[in-house]
N, C-alpha and C. Protein backbone atom coordinates (compact mmCIF):
# COMPACT_ATOMS: atom_id res chain seq x y z
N UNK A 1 16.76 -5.41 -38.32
CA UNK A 1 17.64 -6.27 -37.56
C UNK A 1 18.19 -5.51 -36.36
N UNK A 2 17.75 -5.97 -35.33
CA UNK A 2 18.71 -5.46 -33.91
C UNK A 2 20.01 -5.26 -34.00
N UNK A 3 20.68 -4.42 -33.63
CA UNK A 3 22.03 -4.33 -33.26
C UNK A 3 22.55 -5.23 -31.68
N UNK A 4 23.19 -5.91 -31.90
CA UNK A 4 23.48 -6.27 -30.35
C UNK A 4 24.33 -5.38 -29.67
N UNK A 5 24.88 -5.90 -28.14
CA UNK A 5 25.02 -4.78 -27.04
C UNK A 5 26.78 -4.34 -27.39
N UNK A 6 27.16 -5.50 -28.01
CA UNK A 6 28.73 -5.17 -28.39
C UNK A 6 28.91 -4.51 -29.69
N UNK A 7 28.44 -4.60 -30.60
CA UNK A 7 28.37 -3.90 -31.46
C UNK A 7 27.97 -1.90 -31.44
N UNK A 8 26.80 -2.25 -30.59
CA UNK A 8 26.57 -0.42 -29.89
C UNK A 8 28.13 -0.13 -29.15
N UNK A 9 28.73 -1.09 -28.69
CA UNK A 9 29.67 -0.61 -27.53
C UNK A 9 30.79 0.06 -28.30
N UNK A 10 31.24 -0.89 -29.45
CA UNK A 10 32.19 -0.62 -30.23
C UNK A 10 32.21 0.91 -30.59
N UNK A 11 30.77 1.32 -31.17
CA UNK A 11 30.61 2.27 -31.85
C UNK A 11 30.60 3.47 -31.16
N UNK A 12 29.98 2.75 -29.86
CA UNK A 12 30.85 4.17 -28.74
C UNK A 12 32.10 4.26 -28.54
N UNK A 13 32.78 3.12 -28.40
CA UNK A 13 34.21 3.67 -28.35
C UNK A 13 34.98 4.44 -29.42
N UNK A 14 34.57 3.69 -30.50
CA UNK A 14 34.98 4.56 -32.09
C UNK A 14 34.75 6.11 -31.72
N UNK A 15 33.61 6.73 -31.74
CA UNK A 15 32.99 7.43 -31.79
C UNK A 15 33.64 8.59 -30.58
N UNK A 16 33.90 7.92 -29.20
CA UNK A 16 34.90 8.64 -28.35
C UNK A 16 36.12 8.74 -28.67
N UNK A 17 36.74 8.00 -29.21
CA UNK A 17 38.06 7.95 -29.18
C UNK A 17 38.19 9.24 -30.47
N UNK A 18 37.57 9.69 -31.05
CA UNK A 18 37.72 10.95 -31.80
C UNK A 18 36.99 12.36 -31.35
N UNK A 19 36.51 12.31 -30.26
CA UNK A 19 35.91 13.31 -29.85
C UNK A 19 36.70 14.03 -29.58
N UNK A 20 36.33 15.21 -29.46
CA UNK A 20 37.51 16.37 -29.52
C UNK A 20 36.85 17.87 -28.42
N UNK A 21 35.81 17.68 -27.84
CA UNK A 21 34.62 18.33 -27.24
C UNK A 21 34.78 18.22 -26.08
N UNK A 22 35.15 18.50 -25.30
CA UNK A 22 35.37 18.47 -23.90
C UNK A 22 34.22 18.60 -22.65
N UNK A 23 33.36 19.66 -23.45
CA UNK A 23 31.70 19.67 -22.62
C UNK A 23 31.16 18.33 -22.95
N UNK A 24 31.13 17.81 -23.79
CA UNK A 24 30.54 16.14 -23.90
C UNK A 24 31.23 15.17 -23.21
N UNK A 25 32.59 14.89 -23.04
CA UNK A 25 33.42 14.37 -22.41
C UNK A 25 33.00 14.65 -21.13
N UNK A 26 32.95 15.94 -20.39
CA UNK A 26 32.40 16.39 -18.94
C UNK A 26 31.29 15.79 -18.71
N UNK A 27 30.52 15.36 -19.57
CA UNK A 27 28.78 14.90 -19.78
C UNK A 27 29.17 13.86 -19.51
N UNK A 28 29.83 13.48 -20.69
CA UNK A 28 29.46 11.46 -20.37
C UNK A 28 30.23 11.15 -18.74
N UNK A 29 31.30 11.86 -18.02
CA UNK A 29 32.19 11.44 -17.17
C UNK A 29 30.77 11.80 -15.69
N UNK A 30 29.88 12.72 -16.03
CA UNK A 30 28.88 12.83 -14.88
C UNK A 30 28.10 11.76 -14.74
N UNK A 31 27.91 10.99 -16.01
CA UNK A 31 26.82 10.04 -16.20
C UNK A 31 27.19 8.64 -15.53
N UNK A 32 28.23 8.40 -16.16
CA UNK A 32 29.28 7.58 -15.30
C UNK A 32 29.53 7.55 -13.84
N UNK A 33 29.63 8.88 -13.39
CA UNK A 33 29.27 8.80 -11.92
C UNK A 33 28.22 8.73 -11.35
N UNK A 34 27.01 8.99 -12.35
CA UNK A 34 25.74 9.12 -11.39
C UNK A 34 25.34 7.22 -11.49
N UNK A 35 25.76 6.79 -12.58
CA UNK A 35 25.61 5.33 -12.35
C UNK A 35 26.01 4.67 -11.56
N UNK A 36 27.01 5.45 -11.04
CA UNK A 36 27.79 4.51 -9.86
C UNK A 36 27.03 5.05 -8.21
N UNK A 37 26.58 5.69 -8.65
CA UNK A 37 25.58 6.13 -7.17
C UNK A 37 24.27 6.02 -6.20
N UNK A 38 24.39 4.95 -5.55
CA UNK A 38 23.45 3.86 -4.73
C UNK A 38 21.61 5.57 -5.03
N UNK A 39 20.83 5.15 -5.59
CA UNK A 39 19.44 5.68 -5.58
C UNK A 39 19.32 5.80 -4.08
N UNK A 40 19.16 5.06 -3.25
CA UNK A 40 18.98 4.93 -1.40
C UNK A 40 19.36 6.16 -0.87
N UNK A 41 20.96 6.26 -1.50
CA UNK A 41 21.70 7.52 -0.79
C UNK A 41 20.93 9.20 -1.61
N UNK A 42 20.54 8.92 -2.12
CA UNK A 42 20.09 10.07 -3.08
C UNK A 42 18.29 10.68 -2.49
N UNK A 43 17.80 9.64 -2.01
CA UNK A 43 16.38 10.09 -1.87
C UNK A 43 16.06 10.71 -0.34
N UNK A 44 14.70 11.31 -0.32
CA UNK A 44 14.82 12.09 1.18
C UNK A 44 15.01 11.13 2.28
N UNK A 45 14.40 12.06 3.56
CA UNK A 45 14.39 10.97 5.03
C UNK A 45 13.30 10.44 4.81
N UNK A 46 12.16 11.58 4.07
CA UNK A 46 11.00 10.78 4.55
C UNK A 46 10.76 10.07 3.50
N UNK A 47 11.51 9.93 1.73
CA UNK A 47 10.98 8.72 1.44
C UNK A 47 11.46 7.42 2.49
N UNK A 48 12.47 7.11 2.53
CA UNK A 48 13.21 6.38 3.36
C UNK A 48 12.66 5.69 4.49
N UNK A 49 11.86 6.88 4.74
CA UNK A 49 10.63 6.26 6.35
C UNK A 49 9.52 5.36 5.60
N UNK A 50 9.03 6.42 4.45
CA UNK A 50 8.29 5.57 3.86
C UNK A 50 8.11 4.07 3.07
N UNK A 51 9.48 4.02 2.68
CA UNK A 51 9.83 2.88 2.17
C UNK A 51 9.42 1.34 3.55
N UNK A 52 10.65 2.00 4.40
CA UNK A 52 10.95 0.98 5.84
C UNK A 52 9.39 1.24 6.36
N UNK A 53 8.35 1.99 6.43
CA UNK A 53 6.90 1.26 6.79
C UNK A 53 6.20 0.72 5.75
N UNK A 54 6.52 0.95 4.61
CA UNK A 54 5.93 -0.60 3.66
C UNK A 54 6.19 -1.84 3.54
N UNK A 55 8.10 -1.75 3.93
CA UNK A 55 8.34 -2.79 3.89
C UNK A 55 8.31 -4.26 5.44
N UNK A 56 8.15 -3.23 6.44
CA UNK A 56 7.35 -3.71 7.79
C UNK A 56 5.99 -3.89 7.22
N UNK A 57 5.27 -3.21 6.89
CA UNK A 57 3.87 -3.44 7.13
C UNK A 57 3.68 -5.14 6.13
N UNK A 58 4.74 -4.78 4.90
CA UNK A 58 4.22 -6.04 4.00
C UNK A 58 4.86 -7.31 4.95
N UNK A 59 6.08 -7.17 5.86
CA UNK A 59 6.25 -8.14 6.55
C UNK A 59 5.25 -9.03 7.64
N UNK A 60 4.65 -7.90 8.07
CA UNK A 60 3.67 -8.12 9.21
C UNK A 60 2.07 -8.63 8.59
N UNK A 61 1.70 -8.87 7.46
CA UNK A 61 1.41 -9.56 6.16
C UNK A 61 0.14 -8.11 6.10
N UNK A 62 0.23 -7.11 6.31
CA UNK A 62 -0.75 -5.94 5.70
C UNK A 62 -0.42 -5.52 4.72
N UNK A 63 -1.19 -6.62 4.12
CA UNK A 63 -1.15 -6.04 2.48
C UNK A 63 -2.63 -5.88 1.97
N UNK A 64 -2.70 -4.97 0.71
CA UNK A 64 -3.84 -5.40 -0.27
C UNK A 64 -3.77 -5.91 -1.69
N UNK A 65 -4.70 -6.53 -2.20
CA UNK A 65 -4.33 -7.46 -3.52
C UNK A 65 -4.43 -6.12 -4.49
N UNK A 66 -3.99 -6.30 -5.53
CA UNK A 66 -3.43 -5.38 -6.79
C UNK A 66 -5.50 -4.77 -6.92
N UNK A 67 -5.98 -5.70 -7.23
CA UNK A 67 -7.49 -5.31 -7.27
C UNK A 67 -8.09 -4.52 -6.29
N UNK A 68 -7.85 -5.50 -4.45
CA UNK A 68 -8.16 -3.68 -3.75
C UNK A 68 -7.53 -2.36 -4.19
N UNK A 69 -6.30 -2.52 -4.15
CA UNK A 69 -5.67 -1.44 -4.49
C UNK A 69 -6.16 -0.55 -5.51
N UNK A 70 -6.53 -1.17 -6.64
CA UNK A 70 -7.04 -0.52 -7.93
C UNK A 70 -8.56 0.05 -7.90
N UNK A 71 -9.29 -0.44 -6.84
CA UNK A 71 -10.66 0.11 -6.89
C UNK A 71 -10.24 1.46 -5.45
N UNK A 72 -9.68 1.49 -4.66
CA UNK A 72 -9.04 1.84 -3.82
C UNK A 72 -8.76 3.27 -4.38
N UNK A 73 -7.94 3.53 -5.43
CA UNK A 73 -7.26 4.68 -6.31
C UNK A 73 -7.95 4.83 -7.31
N UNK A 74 -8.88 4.26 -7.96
CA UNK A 74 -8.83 4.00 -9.24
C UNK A 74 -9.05 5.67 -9.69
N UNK A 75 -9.92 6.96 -9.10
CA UNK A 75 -10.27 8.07 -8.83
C UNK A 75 -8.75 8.35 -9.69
N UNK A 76 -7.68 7.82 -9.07
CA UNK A 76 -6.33 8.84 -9.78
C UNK A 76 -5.77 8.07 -10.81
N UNK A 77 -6.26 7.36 -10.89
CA UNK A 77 -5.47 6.07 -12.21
C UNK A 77 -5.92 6.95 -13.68
């Protein structure tokens, strides 16, 4: 039987609210921040370039179907 998402939640809070560990506390409080932190701002310039000419090129309709693509690479698949 699955556990649902409130039931896990509970059991984290239980489970914190007695922690006594302060390096885990430091842990979970990084994790928490890295969730809150846009991926965009995190990656290089040149993914960034790379992204904004895929997403022009797919505008400008140069695309290939999943099948070119796959005979295309298939060498690294």
């Amino acid at each position: 039987m699955e556990v649902n998402i409130q039931d896990k939640k509970i059991e984290l809070i239980q489970w914190l609210s007695t922690l006594n560990d302060i390096s885990i506390i430091e842990k979970l409080m990084k994790l928490r921040d890295r969730e809150k932190t846009d991926w965009w701002n995190e990656i290089s310039t040149l993914e960034i370039e790379s992204i904004e000419k895929g997403l022009k090129d797919a505008d400008q309709g140069k695309l290939k179907s999943h099948s070119e693509a796959k005979k295309l690479y298939e060498k690294w698949l």
